[in-house]
Protein backbone atom coordinates (compact mmCIF):
# COMPACT_ATOMS: atom_id res chain seq x y z
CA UNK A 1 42.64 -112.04 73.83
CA UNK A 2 46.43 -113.16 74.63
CA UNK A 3 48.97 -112.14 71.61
CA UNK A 4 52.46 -112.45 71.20
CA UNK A 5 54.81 -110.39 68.69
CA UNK A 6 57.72 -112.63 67.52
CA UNK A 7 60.28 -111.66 64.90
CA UNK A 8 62.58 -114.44 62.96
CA UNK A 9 65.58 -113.21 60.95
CA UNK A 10 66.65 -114.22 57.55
CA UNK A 11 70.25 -115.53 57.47
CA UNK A 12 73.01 -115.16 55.54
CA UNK A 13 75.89 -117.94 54.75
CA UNK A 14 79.44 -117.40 54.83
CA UNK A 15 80.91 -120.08 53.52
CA UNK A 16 79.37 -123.92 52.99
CA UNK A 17 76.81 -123.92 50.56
CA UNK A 18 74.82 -126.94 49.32
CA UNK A 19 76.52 -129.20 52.20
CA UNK A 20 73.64 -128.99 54.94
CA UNK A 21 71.94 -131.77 52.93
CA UNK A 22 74.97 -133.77 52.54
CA UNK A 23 75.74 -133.66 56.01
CA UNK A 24 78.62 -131.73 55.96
CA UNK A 25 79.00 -128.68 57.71
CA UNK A 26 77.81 -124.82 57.01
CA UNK A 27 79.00 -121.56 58.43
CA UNK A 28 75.61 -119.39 58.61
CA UNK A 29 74.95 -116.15 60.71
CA UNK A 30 71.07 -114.32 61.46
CA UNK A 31 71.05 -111.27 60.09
CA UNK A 32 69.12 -107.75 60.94
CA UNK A 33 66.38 -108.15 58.45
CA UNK A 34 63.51 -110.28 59.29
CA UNK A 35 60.45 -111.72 59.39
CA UNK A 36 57.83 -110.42 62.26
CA UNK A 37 54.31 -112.31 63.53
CA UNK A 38 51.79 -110.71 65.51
CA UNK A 39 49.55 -113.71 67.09
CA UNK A 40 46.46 -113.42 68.58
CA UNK A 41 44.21 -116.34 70.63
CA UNK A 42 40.77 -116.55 69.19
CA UNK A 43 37.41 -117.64 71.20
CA UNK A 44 36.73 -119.94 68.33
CA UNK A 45 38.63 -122.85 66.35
CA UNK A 46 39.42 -120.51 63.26
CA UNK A 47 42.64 -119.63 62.09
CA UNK A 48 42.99 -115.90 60.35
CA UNK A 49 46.35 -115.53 58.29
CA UNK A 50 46.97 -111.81 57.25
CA UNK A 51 50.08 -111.40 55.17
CA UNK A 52 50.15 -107.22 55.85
CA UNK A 53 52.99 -106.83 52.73
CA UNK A 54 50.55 -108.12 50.12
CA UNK A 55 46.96 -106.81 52.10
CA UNK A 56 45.82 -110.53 51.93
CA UNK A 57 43.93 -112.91 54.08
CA UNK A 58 43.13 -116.63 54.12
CA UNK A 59 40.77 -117.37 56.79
CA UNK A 60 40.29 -121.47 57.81
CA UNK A 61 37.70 -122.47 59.36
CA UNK A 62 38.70 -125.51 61.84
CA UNK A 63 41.84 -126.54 62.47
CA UNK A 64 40.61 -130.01 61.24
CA UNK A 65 40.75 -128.40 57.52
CA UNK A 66 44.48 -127.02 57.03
CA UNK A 67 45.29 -127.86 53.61
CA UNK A 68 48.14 -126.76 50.98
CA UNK A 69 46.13 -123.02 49.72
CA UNK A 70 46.49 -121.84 46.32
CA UNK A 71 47.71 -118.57 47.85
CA UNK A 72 51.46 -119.35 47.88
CA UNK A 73 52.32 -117.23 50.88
CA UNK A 74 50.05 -118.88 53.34
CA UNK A 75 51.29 -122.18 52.78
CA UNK A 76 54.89 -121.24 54.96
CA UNK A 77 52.39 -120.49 57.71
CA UNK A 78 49.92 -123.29 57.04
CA UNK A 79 52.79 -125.82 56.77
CA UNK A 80 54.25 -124.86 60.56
CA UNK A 81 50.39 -125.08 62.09
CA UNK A 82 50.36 -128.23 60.48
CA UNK A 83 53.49 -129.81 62.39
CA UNK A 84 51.63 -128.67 65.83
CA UNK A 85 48.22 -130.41 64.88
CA UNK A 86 50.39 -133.56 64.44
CA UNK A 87 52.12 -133.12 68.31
CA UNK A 88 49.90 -130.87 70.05
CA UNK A 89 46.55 -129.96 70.56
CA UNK A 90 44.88 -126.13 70.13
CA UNK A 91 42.75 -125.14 72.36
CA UNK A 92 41.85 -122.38 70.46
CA UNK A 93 42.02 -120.79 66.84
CA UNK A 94 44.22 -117.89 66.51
CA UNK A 95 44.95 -114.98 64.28
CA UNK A 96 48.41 -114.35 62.63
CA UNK A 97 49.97 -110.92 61.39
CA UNK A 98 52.99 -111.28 59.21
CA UNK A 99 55.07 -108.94 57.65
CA UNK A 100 59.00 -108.89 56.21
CA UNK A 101 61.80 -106.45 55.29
CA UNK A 102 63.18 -109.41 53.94
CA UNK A 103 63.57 -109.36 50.05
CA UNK A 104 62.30 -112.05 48.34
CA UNK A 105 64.31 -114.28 46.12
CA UNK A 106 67.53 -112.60 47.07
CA UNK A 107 68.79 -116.05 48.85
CA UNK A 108 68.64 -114.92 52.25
CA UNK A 109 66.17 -117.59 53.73
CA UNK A 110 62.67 -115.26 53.33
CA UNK A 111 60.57 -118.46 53.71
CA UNK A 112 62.44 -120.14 56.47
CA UNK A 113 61.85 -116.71 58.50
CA UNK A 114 58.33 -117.03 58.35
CA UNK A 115 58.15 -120.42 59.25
CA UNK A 116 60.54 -119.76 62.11
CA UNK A 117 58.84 -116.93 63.62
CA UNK A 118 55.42 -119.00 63.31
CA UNK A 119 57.49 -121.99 65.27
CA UNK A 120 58.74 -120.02 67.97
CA UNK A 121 55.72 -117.85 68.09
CA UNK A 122 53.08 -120.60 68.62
CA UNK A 123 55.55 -122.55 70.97
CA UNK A 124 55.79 -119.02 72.72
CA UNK A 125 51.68 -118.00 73.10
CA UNK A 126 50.50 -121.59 73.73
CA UNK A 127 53.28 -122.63 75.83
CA UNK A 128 53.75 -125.80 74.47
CA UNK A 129 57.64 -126.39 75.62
CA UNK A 130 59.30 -127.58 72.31
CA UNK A 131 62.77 -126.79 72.55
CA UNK A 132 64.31 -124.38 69.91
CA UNK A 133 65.96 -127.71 68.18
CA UNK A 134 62.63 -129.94 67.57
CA UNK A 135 61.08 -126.41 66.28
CA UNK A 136 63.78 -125.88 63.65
CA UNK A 137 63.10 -128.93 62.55
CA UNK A 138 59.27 -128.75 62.27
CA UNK A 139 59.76 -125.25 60.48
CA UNK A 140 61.87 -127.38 57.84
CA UNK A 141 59.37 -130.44 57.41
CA UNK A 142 56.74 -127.14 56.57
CA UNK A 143 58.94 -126.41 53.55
CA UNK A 144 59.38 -129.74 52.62
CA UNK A 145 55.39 -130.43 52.78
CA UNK A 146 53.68 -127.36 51.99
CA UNK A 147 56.43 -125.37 49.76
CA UNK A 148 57.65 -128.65 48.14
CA UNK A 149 61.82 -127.45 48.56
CA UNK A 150 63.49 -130.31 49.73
CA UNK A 151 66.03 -127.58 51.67
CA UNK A 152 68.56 -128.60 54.40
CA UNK A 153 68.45 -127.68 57.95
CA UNK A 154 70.54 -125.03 57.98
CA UNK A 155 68.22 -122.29 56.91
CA UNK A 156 65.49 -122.62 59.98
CA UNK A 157 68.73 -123.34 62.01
CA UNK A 158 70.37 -120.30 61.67
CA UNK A 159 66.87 -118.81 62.20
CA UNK A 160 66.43 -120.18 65.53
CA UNK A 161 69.94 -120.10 66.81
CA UNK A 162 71.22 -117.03 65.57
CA UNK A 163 73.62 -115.15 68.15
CA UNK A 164 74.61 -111.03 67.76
CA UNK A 165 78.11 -110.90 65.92
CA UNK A 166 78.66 -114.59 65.98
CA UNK A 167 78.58 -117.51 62.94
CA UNK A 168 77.71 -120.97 63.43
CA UNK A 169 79.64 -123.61 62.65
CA UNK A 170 77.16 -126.49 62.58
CA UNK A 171 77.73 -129.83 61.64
CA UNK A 172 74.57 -131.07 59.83
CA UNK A 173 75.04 -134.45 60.99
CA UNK A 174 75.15 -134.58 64.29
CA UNK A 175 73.43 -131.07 64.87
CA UNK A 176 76.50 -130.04 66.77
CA UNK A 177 77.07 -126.61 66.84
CA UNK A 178 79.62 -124.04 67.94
CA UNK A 179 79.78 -119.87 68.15
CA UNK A 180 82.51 -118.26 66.45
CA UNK A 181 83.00 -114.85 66.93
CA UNK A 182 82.78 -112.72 63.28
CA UNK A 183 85.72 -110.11 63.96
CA UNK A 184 85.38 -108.08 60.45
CA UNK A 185 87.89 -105.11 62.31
CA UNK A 186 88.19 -102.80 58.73
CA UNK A 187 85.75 -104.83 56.31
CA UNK A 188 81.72 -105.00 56.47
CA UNK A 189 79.29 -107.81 54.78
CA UNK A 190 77.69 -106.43 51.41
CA UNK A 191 75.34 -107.78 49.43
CA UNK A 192 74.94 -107.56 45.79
CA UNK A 193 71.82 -108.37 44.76
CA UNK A 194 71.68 -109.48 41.02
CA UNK A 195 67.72 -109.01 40.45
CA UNK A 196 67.63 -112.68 39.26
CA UNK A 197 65.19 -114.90 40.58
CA UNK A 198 64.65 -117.33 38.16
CA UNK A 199 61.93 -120.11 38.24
CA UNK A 200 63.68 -123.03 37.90
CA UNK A 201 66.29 -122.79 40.95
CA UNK A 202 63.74 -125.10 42.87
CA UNK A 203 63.57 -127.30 40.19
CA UNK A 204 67.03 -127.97 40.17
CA UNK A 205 67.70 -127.61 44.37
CA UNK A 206 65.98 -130.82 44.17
CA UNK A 207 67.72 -132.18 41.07
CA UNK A 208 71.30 -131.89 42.73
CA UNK A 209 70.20 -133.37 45.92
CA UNK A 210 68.99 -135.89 43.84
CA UNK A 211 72.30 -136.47 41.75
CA UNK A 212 74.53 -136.38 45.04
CA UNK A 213 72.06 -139.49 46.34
CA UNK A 214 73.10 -141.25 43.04
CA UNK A 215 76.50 -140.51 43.32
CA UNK A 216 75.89 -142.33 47.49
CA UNK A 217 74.25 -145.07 45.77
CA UNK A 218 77.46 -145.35 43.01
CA UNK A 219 79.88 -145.32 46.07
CA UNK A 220 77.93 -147.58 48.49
CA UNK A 221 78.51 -150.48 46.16
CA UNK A 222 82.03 -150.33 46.66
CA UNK A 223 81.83 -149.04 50.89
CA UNK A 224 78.74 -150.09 51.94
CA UNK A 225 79.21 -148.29 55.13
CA UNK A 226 78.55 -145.03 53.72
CA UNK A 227 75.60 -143.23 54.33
CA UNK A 228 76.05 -139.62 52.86
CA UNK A 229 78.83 -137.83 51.56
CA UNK A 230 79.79 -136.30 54.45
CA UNK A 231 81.89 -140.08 54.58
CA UNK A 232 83.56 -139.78 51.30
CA UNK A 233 86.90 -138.71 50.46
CA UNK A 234 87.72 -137.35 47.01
CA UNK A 235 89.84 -140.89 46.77
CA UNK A 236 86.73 -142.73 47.18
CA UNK A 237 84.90 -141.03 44.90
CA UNK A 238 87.51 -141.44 41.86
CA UNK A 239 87.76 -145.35 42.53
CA UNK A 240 83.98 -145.86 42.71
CA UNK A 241 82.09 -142.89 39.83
CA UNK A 242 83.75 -142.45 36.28
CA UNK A 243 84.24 -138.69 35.24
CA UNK A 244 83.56 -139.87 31.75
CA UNK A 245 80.34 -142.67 32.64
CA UNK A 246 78.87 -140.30 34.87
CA UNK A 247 80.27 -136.85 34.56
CA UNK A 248 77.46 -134.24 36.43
CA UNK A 249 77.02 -136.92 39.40
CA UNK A 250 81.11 -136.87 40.04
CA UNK A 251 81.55 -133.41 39.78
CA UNK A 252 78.38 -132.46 42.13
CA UNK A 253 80.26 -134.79 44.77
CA UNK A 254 83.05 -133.86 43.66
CA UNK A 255 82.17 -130.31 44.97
CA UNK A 256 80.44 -131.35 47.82
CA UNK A 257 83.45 -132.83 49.66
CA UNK A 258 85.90 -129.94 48.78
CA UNK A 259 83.23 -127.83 50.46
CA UNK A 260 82.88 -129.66 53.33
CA UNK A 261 86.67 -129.79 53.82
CA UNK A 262 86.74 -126.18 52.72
CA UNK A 263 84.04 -125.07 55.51
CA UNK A 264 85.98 -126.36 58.60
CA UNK A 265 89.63 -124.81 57.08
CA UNK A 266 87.61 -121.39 56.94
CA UNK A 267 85.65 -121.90 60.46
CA UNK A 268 89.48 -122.47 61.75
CA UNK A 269 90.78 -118.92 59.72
CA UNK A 270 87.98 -117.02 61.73
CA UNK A 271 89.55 -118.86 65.35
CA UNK A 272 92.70 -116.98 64.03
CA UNK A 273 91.53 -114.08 63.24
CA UNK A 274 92.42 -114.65 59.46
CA UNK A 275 89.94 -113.15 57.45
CA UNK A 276 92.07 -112.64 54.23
CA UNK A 277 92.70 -116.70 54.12
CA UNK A 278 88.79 -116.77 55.03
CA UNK A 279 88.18 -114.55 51.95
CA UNK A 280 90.29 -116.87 49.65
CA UNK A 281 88.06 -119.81 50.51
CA UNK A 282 84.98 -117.68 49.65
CA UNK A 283 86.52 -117.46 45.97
CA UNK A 284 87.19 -121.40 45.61
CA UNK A 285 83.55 -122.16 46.94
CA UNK A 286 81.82 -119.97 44.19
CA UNK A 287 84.32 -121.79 41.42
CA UNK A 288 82.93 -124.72 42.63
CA UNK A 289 80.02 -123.97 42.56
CA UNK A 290 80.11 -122.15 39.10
CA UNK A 291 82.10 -124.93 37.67
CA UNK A 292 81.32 -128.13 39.29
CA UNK A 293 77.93 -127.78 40.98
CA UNK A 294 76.55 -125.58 38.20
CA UNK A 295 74.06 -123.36 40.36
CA UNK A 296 75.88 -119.74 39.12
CA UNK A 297 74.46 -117.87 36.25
CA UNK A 298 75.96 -115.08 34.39
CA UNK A 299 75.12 -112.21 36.57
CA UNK A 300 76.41 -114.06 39.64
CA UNK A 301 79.45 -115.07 37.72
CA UNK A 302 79.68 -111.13 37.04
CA UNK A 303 79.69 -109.94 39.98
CA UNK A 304 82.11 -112.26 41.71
CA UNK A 305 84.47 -111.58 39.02
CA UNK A 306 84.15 -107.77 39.47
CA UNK A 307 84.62 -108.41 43.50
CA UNK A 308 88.15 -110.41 42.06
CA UNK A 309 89.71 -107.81 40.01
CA UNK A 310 89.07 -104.97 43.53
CA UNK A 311 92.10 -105.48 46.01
CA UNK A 312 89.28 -103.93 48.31
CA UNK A 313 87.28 -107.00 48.30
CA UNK A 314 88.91 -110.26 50.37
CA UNK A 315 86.07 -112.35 49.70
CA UNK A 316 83.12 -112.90 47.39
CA UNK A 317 80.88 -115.92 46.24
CA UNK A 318 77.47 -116.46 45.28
CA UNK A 319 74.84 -117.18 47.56
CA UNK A 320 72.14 -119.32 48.53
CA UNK A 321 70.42 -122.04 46.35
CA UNK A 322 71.96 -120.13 43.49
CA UNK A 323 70.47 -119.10 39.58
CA UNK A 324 70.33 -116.07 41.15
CA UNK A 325 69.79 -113.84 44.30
CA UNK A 326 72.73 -112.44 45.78
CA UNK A 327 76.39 -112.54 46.00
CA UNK A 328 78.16 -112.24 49.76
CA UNK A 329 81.12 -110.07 49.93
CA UNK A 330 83.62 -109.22 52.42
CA UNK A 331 84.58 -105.50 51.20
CA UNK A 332 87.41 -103.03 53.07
CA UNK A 333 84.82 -100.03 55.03
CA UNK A 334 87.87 -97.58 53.41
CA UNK A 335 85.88 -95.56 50.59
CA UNK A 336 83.11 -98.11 50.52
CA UNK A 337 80.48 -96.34 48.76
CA UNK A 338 82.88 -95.91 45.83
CA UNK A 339 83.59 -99.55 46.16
CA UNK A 340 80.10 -100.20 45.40
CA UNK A 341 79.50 -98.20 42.64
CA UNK A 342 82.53 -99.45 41.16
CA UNK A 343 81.24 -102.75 41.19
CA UNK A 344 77.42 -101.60 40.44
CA UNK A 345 78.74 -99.57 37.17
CA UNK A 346 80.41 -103.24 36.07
CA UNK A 347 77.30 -104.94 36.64
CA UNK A 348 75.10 -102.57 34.53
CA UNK A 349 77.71 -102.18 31.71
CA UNK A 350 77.68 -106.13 31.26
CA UNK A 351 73.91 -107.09 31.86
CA UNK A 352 71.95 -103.70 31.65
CA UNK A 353 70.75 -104.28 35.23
CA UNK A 354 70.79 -102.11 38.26
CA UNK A 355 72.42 -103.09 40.88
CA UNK A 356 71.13 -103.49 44.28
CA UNK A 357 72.72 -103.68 47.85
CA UNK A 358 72.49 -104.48 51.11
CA UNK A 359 74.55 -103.81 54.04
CA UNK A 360 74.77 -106.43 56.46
CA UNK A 361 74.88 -107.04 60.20
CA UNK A 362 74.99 -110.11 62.02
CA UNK A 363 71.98 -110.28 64.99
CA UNK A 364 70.22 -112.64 67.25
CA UNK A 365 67.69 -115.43 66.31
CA UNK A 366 64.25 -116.00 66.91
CA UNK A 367 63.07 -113.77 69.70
CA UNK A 368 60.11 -112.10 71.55
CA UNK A 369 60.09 -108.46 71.05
């Protein structure tokens, strides 16, 4: 039977976090690690999902019964197949092979990989002709549906879009995007993975969205016109929401529009070839969001403040939906492994945790291999 092999990179984020669903802009690049689909037509109308990390299978038996599973890891898939049934029709069943070198939890987009590659893959074998756009966004209606995280776009976007040593400055309003060439000359992207992954950082993804809506609904009484905070200046925001009356809703939007702000300054550092202002911005955004958006935790907070004190390190924040996963850092190549350690000995001496790390380059998107 026809089959397809498809592979869908994580991503990571340089700079703009928690703006994609405030319409506001993000600076995300794909990254070498990723998640790859083998799929396979079938003579029948059953779908076979294989996830060949955990040696597990769902098999459905129609396409007329996809349903959220109670095995968690089929529903990224399930979600996706679901978005086709609603524009397309099957004319078969089909078999899907998944695997990922993608850690889980670490922030780097694990479950918009897999829905990705299932996008483009399916779009790929049955030739259906979606363009790469209206796929990103079916990927992220499968999160919202059949993961229940109410993410942004930007995930599945960078996903999809990814180009080989470039970011993406994408504006999560209009879905304008531009390529901006990542010159890191003497420094390299590290990871510092904090082994955190707590349970409640979906929880409260959906509670900030949720406050930054109030805070539109606060604001719209007094500018009707505005529709997310993407339209609010920090002016606006002081006349119409009381630090004292409402104190978490103003300083989540408070945050929010620094960061949006903050995330076209840096794309224009990275036009000059200004990394070390770049790096500076990296700092403020993970104050922010330590301070003011309050998705940091202690080992996070560690780690950026151990990337501070080391002249070697231009730039460091936490990343992702945060209360955990990794920290991005831009770190000098110049005795890098002792760099690392340096900053791994910190971490262990403080929390009792080891330290893990990734090295990081920036790749393509969503791709046939």
């Amino acid at each position: 039977m026809q089959s397809i092999t498809v592979k869908a990179p994580g991503r990571i984020n340089l700079i703009g976090e928690h703006t994609d669903y405030n319409n506001g802009f993000v600076l995300p690049a794909a990254i070498q690690m990723a998640a790859t689909a083998t799929i396979t037509k079938r003579a029948d109308d059953e779908i076979h999902l294989t996830a060949i990390d955990l040696d597990d299978t769902l098999i459905i038996d129609s396409l007329a019964n996809l349903r959220v599973s109670e095995k968690q890891w089929a529903n990224y898939m399930i979600g996706v197949i679901v978005q086709f049934v609603k524009k397309q029709k099957f004319p078969t069943g089909f078999d899907i092979s998944l695997t990922s070198n993608l850690p889980i939890g670490a922030g780097l987009s694990s479950s918009a990989a897999i829905e990705s590659a299932i996008a483009f893959g399916l779009n790929e074998l049955f030739a259906f002709g979606i363009d790469k756009m209206e796929l990103t966004y079916m990927a992220q209606k499968a999160e919202h549906d059949f993961a229940g995280v109410q993410c942004g776009i930007m995930d599945q976007f960078a996903s999809m879009f990814g180009k080989k040593d470039h970011v993406i400055l994408l504006d999560c309003q209009s879905m304008e995007y531009q390529y901006f060439p990542l010159n890191l000359k003497a420094y390299q992207i590290i990871l510092f993975d904090t082994g955190i992954k707590h349970a409640l950082a979906s929880s409260e993804y959906n509670t900030r969205r949720k406050e930054c809506e109030h805070g539109i609904q606060l604001i719209k009484e007094k500018h009707p016109k505005v529709i997310s905070l993407r339209d609010v200046t920090l002016q606006m925001l002081n006349e119409c929401i009381s630090e004292h009356n409402h104190p978490s809703v103003y300083n989540r939007c408070k945050y929010v529009i620094e960061e949006i702000e903050r995330t076209q300054a840096a794309a224009q550092d990275l036009k000059q070839d200004n990394l070390k202002s770049f790096g500076e911005k990296m700092f403020n955004t993970h104050q922010g969001l330590s301070k003011l958006y309050e998705v940091s935790c202690p080992e996070l907070d560690i780690l950026v403040e151990a990337a501070l004190e080391n002249e070697n390190v231009i730039g460091a924040r936490m990343m992702g939906g945060g209360f955990g996963g990794c920290t991005i850092n831009i770190i000098r190549d110049d005795n890098i492994a002792e760099i690392i350690n340096n900053i791994r000995n910190q971490y262990q001496l403080k929390t009792g945790k080891e330290l893990v790390h990734y090295i990081v380059s920036v790749e393509q998107g969503a791709q046939v291999i």
